[in-house]
PDB file of N, CA and C in Angstrom:
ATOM      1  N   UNK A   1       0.844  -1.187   0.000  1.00  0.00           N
ATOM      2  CA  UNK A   1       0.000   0.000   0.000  1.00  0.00           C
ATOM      3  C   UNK A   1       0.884   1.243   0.000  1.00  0.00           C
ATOM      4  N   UNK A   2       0.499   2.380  -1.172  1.00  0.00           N
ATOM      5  CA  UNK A   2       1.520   3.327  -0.741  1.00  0.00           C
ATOM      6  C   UNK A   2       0.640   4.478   0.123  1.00  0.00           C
ATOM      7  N   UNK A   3       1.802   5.551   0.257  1.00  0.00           N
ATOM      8  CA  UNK A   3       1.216   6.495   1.708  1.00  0.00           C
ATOM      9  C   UNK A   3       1.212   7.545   0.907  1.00  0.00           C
ATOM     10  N   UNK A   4      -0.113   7.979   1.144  1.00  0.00           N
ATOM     11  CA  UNK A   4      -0.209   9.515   0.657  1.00  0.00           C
ATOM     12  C   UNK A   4       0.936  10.651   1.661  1.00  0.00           C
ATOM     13  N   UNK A   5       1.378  10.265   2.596  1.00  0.00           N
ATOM     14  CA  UNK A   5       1.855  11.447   3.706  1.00  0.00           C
ATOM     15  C   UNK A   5       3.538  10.398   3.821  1.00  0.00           C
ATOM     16  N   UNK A   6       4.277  11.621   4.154  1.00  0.00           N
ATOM     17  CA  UNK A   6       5.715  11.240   4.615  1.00  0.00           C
ATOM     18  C   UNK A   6       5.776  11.856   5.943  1.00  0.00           C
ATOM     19  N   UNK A   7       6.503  10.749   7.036  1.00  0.00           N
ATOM     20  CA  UNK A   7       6.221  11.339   8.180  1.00  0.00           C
ATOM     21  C   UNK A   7       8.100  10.950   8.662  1.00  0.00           C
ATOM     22  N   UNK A   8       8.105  12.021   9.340  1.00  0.00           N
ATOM     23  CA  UNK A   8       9.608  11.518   9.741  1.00  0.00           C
ATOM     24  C   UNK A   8      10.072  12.244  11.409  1.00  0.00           C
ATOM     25  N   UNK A   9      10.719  11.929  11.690  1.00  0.00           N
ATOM     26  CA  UNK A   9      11.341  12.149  13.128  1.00  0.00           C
ATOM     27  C   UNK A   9      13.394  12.853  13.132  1.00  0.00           C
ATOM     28  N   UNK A  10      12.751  13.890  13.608  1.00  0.00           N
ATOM     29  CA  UNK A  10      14.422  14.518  13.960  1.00  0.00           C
ATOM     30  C   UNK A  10      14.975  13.880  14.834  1.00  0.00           C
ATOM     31  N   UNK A  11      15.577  13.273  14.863  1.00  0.00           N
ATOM     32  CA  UNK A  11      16.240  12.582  16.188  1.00  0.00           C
ATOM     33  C   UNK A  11      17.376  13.538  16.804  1.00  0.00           C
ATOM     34  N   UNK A  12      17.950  14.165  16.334  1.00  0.00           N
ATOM     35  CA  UNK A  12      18.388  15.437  17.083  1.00  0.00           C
ATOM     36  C   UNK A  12      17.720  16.235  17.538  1.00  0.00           C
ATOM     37  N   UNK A  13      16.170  16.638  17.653  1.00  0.00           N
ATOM     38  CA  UNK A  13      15.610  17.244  18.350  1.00  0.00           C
ATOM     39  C   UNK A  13      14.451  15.975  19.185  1.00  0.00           C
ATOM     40  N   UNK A  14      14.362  14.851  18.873  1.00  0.00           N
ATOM     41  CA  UNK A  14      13.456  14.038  19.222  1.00  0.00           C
ATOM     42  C   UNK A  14      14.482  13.546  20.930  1.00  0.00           C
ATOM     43  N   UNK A  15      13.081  13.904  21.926  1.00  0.00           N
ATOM     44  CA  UNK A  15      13.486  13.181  23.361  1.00  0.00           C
ATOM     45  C   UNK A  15      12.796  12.380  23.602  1.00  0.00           C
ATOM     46  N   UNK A  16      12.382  11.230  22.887  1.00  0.00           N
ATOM     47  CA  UNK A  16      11.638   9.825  22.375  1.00  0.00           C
ATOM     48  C   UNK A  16      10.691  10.097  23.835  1.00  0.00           C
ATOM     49  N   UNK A  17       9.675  10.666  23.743  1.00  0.00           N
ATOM     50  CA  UNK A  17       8.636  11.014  25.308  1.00  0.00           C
ATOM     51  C   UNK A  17       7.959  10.300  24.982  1.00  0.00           C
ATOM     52  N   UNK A  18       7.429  10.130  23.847  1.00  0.00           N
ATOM     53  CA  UNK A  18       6.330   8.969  23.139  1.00  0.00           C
ATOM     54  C   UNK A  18       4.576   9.708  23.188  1.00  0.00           C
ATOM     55  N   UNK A  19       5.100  10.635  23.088  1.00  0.00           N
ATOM     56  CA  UNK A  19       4.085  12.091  23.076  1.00  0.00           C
ATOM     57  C   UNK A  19       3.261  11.381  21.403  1.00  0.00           C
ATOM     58  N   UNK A  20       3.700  11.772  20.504  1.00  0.00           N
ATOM     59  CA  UNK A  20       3.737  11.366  19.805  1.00  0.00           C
ATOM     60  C   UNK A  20       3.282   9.879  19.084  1.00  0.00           C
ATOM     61  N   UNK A  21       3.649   8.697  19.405  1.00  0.00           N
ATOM     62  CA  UNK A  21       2.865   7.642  19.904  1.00  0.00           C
ATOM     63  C   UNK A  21       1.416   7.539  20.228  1.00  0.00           C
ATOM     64  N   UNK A  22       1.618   8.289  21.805  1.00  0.00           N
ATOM     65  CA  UNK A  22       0.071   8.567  22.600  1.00  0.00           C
ATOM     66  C   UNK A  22      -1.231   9.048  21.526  1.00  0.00           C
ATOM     67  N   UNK A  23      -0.899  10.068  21.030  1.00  0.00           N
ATOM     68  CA  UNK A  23      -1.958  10.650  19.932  1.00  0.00           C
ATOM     69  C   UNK A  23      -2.162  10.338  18.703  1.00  0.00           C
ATOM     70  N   UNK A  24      -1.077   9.648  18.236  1.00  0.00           N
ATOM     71  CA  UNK A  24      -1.218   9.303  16.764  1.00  0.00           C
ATOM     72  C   UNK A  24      -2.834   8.006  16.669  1.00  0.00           C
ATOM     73  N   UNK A  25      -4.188   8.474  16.094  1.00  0.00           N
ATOM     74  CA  UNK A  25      -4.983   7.452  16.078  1.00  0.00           C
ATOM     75  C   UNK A  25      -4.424   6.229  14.725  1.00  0.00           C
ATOM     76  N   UNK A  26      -3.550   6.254  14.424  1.00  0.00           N
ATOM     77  CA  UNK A  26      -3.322   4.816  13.414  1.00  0.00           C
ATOM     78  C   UNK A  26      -2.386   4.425  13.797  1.00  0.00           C
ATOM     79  N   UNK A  27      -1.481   4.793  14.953  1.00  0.00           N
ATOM     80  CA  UNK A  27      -0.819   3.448  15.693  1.00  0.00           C
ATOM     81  C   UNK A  27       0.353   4.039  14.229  1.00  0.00           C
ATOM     82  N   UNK A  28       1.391   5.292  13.603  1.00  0.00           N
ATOM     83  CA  UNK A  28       2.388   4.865  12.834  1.00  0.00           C
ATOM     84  C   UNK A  28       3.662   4.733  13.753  1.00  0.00           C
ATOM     85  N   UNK A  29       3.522   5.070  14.835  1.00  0.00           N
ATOM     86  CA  UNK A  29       4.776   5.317  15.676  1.00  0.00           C
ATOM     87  C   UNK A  29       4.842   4.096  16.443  1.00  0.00           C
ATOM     88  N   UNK A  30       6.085   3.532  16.530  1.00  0.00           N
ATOM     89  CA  UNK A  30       6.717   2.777  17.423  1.00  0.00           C
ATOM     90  C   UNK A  30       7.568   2.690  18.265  1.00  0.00           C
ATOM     91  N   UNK A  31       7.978   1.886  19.177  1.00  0.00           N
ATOM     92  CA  UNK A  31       9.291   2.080  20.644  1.00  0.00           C
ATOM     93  C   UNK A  31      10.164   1.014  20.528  1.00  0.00           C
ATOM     94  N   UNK A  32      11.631   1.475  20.419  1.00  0.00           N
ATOM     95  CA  UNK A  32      12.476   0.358  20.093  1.00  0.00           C
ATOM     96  C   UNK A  32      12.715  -0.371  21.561  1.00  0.00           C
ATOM     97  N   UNK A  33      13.503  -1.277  21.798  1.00  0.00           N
ATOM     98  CA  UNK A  33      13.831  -2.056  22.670  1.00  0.00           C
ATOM     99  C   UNK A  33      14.703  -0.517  23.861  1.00  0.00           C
ATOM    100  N   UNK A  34      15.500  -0.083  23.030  1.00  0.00           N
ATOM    101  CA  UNK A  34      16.139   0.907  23.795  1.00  0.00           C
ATOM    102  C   UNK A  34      14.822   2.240  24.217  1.00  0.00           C
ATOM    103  N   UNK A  35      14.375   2.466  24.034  1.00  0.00           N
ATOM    104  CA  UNK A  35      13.201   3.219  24.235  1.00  0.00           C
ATOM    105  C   UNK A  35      12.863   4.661  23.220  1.00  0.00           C
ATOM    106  N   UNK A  36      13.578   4.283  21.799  1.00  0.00           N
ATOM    107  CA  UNK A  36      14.007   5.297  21.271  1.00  0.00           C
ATOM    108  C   UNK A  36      12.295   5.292  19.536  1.00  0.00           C
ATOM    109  N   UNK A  37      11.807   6.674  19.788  1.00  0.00           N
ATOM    110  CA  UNK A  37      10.503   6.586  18.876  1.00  0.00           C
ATOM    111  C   UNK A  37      11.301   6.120  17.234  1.00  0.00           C
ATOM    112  N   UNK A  38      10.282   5.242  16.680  1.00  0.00           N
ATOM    113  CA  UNK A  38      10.563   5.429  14.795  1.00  0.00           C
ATOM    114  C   UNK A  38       9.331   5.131  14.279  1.00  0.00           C
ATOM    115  N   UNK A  39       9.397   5.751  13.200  1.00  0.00           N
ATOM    116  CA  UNK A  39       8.111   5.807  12.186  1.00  0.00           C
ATOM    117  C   UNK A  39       8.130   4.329  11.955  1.00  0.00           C
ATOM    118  N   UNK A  40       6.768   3.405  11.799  1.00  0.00           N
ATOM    119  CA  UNK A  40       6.414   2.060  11.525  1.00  0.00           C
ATOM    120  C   UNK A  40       6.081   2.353   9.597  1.00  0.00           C
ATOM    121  N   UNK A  41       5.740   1.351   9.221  1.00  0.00           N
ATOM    122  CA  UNK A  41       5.478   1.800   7.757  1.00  0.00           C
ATOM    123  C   UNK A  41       4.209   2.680   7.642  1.00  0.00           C
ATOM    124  N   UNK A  42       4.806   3.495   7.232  1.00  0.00           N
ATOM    125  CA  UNK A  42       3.841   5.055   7.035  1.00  0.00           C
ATOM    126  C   UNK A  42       2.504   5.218   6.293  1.00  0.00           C
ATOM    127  N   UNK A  43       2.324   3.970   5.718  1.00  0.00           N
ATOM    128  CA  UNK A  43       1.246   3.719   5.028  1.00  0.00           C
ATOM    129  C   UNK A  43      -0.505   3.922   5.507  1.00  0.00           C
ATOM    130  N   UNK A  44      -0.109   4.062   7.187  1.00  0.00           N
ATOM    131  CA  UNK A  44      -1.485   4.040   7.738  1.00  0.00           C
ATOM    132  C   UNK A  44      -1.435   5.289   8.125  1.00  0.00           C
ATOM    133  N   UNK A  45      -0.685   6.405   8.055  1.00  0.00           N
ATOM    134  CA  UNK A  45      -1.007   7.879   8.174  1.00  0.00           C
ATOM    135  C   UNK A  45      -1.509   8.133   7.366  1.00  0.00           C
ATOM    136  N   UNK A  46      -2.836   9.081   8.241  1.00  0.00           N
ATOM    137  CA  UNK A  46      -4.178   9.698   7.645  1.00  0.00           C
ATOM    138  C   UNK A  46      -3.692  10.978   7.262  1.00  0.00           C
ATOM    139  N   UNK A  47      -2.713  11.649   8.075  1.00  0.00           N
ATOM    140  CA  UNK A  47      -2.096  13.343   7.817  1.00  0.00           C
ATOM    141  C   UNK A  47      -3.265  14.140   8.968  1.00  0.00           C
ATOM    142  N   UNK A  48      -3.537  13.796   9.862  1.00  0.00           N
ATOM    143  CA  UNK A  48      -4.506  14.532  10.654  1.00  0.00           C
ATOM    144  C   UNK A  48      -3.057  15.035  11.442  1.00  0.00           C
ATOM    145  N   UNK A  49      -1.916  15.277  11.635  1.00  0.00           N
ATOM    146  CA  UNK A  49      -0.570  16.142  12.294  1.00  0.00           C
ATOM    147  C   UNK A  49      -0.696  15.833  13.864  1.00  0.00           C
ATOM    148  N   UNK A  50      -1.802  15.137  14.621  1.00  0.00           N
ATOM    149  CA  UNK A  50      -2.336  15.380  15.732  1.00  0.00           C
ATOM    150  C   UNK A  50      -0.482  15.440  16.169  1.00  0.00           C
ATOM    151  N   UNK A  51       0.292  14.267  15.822  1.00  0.00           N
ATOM    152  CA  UNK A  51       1.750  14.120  16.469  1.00  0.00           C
ATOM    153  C   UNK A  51       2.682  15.736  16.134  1.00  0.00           C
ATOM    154  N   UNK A  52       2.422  16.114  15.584  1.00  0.00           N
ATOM    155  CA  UNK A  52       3.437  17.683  15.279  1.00  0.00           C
ATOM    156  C   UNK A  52       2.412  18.562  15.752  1.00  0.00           C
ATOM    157  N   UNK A  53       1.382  18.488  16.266  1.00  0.00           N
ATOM    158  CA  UNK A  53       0.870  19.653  17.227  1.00  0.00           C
ATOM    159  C   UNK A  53       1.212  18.902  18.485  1.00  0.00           C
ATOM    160  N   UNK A  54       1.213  17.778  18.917  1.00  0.00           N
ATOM    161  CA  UNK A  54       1.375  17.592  20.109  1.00  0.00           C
ATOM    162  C   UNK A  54       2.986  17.516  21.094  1.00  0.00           C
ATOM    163  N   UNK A  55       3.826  17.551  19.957  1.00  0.00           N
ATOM    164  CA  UNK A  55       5.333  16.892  19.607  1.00  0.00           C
ATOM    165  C   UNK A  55       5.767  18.704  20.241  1.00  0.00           C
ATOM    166  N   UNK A  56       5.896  18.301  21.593  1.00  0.00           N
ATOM    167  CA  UNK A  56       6.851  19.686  22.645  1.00  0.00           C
ATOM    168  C   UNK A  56       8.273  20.048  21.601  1.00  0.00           C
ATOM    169  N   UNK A  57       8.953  19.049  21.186  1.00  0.00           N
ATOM    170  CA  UNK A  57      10.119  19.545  20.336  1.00  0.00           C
ATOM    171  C   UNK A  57      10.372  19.827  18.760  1.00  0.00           C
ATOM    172  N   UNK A  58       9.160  19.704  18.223  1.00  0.00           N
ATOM    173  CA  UNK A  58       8.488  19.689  17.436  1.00  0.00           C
ATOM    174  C   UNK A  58       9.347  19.227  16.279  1.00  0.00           C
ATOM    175  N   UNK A  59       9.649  17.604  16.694  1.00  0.00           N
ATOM    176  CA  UNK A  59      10.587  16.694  16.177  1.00  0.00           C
ATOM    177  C   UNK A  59       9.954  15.889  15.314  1.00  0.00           C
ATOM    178  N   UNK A  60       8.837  16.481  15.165  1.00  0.00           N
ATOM    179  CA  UNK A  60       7.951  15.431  14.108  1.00  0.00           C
ATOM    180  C   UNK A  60       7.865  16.576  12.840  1.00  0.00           C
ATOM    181  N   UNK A  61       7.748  16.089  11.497  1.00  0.00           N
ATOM    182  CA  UNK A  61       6.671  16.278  10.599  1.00  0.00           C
ATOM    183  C   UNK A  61       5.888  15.518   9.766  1.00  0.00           C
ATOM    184  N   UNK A  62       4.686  15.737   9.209  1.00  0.00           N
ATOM    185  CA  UNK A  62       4.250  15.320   8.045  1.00  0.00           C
ATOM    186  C   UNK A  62       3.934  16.184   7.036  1.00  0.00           C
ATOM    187  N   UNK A  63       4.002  15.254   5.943  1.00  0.00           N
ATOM    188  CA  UNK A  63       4.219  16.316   5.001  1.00  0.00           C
ATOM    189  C   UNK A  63       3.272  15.246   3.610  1.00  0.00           C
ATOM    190  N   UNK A  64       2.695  16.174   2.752  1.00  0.00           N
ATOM    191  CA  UNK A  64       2.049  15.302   1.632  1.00  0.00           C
ATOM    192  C   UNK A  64       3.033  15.354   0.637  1.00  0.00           C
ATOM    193  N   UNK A  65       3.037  13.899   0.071  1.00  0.00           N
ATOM    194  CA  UNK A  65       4.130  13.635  -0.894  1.00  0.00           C
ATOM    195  C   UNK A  65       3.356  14.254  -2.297  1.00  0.00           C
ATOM    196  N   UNK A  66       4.725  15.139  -2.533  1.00  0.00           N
ATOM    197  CA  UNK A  66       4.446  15.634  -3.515  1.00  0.00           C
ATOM    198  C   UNK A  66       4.291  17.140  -2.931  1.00  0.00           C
ATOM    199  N   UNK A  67       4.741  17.288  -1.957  1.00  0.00           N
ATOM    200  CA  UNK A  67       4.750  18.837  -1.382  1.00  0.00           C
ATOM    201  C   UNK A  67       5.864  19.315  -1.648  1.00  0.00           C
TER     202      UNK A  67
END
């Protein structure tokens, strides 16, 4: 399935809080063993941003492909 939206994570500004996680309603975010956030396959982002309004370091974006 491809993804209308590209979603990605600064990890230089990301303090893996899992803020991000919490709000996302399609479950794209995941927690590694070390406790560190990564995008899961992006395919189930809707683009509703709830994670980059909620994201304190504002270490998230999405963006529509083709932007």
């Amino acid at each position: 399935m491809v993804s209308k939206f590209a979603v990605a994570i600064n990890k230089a500004w990301c303090k893996n809080c899992g803020i991000c996680k919490g709000f996302c309603p399609k479950d794209v975010f995941g927690i590694t063993i070390k406790k560190e956030i990564f995008v899961k396959p992006e395919h189930e982002c809707i683009g509703c941003r709830m994670c980059t309004l909620r994201c304190p370091d504002f270490a998230v974006t999405v963006t529509e492909k083709g932007e």
